[in-house]
C-alpha atoms as a PDB file:
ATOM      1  CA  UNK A   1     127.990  90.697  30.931  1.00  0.00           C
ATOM      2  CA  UNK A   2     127.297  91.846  27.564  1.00  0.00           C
ATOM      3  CA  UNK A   3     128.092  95.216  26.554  1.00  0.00           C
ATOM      4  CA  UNK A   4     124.627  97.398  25.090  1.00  0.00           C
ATOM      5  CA  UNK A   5     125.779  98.491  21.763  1.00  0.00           C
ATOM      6  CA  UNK A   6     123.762 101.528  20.290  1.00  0.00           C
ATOM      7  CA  UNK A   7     122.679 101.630  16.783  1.00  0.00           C
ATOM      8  CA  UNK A   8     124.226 104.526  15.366  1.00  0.00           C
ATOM      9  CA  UNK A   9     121.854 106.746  13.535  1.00  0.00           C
ATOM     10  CA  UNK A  10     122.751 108.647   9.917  1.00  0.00           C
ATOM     11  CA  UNK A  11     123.244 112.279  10.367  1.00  0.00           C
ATOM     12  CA  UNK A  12     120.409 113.518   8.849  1.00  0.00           C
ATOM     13  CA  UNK A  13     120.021 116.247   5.937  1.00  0.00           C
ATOM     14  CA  UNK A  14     120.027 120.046   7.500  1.00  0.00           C
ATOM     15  CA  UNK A  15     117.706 122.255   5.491  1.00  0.00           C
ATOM     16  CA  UNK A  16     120.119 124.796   4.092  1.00  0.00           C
ATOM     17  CA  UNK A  17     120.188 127.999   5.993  1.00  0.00           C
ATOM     18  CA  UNK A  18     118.441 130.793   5.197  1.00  0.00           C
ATOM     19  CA  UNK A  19     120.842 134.207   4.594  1.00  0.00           C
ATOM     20  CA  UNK A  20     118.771 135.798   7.134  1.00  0.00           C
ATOM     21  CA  UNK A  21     117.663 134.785  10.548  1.00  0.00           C
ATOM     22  CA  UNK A  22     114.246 135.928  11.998  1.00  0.00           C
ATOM     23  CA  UNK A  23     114.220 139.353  13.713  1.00  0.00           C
ATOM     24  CA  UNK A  24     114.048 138.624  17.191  1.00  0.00           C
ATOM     25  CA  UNK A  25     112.735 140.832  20.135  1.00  0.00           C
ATOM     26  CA  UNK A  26     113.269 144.694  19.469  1.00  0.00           C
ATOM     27  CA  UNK A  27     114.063 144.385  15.941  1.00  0.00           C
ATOM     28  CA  UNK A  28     110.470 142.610  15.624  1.00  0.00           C
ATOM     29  CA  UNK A  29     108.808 144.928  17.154  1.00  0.00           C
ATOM     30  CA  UNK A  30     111.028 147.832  15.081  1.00  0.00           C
ATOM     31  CA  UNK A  31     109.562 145.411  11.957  1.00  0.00           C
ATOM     32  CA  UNK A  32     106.259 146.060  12.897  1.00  0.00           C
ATOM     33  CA  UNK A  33     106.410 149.535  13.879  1.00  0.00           C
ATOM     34  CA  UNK A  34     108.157 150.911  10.281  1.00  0.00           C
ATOM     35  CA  UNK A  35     105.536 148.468   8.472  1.00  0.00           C
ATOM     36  CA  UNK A  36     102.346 150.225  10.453  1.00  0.00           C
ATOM     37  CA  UNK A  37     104.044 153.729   9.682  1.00  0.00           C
ATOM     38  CA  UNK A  38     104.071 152.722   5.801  1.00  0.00           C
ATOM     39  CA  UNK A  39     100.988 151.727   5.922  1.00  0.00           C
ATOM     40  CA  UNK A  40      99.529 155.401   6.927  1.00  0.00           C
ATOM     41  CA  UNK A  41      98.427 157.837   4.679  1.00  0.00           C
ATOM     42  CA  UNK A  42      99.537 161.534   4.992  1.00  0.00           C
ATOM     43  CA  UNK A  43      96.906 163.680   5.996  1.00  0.00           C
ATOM     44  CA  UNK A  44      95.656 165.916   2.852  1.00  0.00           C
ATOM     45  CA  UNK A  45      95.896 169.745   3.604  1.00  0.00           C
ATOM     46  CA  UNK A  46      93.001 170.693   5.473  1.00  0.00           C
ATOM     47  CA  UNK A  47      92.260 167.168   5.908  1.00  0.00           C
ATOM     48  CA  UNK A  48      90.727 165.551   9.659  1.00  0.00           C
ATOM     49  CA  UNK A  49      90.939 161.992  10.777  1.00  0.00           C
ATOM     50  CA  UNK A  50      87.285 160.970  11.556  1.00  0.00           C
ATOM     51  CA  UNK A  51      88.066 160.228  15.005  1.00  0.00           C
ATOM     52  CA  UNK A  52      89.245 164.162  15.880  1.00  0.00           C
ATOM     53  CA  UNK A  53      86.226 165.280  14.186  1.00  0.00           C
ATOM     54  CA  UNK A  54      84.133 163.457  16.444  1.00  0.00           C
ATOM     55  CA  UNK A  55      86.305 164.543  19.493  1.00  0.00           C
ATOM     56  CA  UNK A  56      86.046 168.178  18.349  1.00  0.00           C
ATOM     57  CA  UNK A  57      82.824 168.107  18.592  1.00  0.00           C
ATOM     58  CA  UNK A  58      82.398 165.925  21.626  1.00  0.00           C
ATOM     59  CA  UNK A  59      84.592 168.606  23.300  1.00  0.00           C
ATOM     60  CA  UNK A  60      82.046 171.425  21.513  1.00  0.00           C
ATOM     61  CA  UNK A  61      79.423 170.038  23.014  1.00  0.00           C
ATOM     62  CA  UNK A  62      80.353 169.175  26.431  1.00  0.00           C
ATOM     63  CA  UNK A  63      81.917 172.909  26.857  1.00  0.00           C
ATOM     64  CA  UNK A  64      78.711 173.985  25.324  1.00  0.00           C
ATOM     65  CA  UNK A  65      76.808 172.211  28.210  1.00  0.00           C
ATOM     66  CA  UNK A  66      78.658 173.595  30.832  1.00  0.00           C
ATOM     67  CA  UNK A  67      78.542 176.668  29.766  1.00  0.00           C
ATOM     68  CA  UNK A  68      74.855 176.873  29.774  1.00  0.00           C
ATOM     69  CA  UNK A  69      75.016 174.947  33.578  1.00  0.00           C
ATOM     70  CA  UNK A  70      77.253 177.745  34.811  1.00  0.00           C
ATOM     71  CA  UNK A  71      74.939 180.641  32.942  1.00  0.00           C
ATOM     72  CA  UNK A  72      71.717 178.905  34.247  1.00  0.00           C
ATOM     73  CA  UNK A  73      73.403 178.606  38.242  1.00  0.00           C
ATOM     74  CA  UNK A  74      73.206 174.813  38.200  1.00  0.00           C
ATOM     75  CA  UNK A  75      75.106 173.949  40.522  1.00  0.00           C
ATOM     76  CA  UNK A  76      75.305 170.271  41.789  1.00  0.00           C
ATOM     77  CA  UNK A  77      75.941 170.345  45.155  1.00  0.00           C
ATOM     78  CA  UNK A  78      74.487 173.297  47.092  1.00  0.00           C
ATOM     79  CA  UNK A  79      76.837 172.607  50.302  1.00  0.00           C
ATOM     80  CA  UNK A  80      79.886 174.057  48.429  1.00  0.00           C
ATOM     81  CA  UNK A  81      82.536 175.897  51.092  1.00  0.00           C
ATOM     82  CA  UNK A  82      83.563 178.892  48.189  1.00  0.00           C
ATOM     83  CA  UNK A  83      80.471 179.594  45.557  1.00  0.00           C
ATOM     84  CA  UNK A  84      83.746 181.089  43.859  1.00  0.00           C
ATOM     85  CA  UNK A  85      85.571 178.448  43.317  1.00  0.00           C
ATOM     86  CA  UNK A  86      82.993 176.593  41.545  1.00  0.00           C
ATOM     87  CA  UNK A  87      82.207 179.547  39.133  1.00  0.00           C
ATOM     88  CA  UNK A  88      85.935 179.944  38.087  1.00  0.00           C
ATOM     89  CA  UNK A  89      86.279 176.145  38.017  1.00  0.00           C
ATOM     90  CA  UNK A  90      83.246 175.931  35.759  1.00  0.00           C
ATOM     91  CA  UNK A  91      85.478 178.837  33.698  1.00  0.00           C
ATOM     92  CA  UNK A  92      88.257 177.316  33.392  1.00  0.00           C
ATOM     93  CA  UNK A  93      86.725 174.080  31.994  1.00  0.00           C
ATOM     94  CA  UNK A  94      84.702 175.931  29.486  1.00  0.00           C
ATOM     95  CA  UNK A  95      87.734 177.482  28.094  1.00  0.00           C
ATOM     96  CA  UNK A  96      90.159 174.612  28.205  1.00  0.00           C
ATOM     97  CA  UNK A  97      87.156 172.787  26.208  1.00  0.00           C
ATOM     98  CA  UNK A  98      86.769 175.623  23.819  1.00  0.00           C
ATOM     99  CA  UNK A  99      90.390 175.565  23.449  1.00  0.00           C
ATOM    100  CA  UNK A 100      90.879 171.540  22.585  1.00  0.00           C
ATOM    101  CA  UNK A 101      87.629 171.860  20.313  1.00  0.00           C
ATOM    102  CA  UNK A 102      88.941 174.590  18.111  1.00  0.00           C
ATOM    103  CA  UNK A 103      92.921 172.987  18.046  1.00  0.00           C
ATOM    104  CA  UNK A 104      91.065 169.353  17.114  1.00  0.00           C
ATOM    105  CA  UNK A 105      88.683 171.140  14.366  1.00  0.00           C
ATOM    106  CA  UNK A 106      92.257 172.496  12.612  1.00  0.00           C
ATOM    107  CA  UNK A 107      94.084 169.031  12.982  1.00  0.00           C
ATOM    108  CA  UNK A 108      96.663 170.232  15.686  1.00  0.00           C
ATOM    109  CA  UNK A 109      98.732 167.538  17.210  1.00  0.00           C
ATOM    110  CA  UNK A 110      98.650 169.428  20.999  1.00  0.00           C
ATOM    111  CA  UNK A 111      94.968 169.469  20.642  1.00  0.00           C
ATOM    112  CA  UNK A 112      94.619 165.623  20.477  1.00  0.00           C
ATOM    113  CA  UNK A 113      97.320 164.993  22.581  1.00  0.00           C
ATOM    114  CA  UNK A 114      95.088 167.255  24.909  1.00  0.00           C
ATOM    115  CA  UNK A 115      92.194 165.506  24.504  1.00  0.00           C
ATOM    116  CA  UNK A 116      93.475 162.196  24.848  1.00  0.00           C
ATOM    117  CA  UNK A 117      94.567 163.535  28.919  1.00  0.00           C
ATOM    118  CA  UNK A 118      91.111 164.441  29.773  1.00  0.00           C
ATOM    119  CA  UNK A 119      90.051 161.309  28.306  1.00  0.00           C
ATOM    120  CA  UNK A 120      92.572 159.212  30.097  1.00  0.00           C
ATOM    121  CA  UNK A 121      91.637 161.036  33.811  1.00  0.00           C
ATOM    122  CA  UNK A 122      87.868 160.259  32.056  1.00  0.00           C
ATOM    123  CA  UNK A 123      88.393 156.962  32.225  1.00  0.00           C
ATOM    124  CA  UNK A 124      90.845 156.839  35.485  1.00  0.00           C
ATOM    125  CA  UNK A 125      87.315 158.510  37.241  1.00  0.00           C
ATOM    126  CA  UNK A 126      85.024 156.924  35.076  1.00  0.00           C
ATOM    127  CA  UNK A 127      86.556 153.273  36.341  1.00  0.00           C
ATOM    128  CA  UNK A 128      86.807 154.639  40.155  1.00  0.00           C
ATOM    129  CA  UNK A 129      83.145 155.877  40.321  1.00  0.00           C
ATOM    130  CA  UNK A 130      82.097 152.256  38.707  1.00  0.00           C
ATOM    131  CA  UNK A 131      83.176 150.660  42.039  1.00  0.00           C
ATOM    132  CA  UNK A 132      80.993 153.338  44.098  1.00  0.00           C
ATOM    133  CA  UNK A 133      77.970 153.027  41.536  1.00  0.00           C
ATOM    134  CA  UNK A 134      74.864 152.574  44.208  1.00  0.00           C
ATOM    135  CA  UNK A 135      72.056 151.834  41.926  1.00  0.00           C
ATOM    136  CA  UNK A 136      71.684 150.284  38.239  1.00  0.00           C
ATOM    137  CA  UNK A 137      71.195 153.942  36.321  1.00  0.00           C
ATOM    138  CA  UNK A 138      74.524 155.345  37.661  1.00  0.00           C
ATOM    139  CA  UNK A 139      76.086 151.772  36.667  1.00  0.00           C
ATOM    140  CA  UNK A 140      74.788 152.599  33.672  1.00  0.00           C
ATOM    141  CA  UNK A 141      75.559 155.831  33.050  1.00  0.00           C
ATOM    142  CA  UNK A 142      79.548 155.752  34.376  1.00  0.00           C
ATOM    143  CA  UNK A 143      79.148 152.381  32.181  1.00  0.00           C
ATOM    144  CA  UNK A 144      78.782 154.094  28.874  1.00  0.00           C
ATOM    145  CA  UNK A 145      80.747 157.484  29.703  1.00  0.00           C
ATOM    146  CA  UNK A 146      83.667 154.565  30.296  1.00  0.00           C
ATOM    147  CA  UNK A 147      82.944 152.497  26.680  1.00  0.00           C
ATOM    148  CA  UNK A 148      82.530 156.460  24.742  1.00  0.00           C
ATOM    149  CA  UNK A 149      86.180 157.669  26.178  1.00  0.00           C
ATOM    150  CA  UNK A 150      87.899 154.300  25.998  1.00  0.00           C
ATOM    151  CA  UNK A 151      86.634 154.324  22.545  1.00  0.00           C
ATOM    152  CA  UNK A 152      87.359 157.715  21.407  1.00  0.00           C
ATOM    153  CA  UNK A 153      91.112 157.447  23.003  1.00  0.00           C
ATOM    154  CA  UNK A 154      91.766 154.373  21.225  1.00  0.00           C
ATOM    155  CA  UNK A 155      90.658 155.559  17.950  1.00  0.00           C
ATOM    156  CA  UNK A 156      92.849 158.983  18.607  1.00  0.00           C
ATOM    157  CA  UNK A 157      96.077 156.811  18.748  1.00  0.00           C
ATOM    158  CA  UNK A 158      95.827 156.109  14.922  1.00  0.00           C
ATOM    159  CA  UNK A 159      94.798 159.862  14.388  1.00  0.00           C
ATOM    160  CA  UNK A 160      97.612 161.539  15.944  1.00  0.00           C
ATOM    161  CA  UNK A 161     100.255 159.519  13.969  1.00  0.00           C
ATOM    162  CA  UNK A 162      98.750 160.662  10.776  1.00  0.00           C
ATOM    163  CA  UNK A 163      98.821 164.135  12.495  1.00  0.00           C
ATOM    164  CA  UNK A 164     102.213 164.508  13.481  1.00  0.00           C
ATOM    165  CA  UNK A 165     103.687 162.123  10.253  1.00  0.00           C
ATOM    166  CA  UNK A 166     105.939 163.967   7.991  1.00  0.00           C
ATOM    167  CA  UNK A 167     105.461 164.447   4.270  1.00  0.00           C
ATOM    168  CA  UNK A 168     107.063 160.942   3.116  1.00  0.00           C
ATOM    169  CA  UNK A 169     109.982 161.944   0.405  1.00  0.00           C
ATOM    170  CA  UNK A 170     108.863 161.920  -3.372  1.00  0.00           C
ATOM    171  CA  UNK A 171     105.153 161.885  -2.876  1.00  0.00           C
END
């Protein structure tokens, strides 16, 4: 039998290389993370983000409301074991909301960062009570409060870098 003989091809022209190869893994994602942090803007003294002005006054008003339900004696469920414990609950929430409004209003980092965890157990709640929602108003309802704090916590993410972001050398 014959022997198959292969054609033997030309070794063909390699693009020279370039000096540097393309970040790969971490050092891509480092890339991206240095080039978003140039790309902020340091925060002007006495200067908000819009999206901790709106939570400071989100907060405002939501402490505002409960503190008028706990003045008023609303109280939504009247088969409560210890009156008490709703009363100092209803305290403690007022305050804690007093406190994250007023730390958001003056641009403080642990204010947002505050904020963000009550909207993050928002949402955790907000997404639990959507599975027990029995009629179309509280779909509704736990609908929207789920869209507002989703929103508002993604929007804080950008805010609280320009918070906490140093003063950038020779500006």
């Amino acid at each position: 039998m014959a022997r198959k003989t292969r054609k033997r091809r030309k070794p063909a022209q390699r693009p020279p290389r370039s000096p540097a190869p393309a970040p790969r893994g971490y050092e891509r994602s480092r890339a991206r993370d240095e080039a978003a942090r140039a790309a902020l803007k340091p925060l002007r003294p006495g200067q908000r983000p819009t999206a901790v002005t709106v939570g400071a006054v989100a907060a405002a008003v939501i402490g505002l409301a409960n503190l008028i339900a706990l003045v008023l004696g609303y109280n939504p469920s009247e088969d409560t074991l210890s009156p008490g414990s709703r009363l100092s609950g209803g305290i403690v929430t007022t305050g804690l909301l007093a406190l994250v409004a007023y730390g958001m209003w003056r641009a403080r980092y642990w204010a947002v960062l505050g904020m963000q965890t009550l909207l993050a157990l928002t949402i955790v709640f907000c997404s639990l009570a959507l599975v027990q929602a029995v009629n179309l108003w509280a779909f509704v309802l736990v609908s929207v409060m789920l869209v507002a704090s989703g929103t508002l916590f993604w929007f804080l993410v950008k805010a609280m870098a320009r918070i906490q972001m140093p003063e950038r050398p020779g500006s």
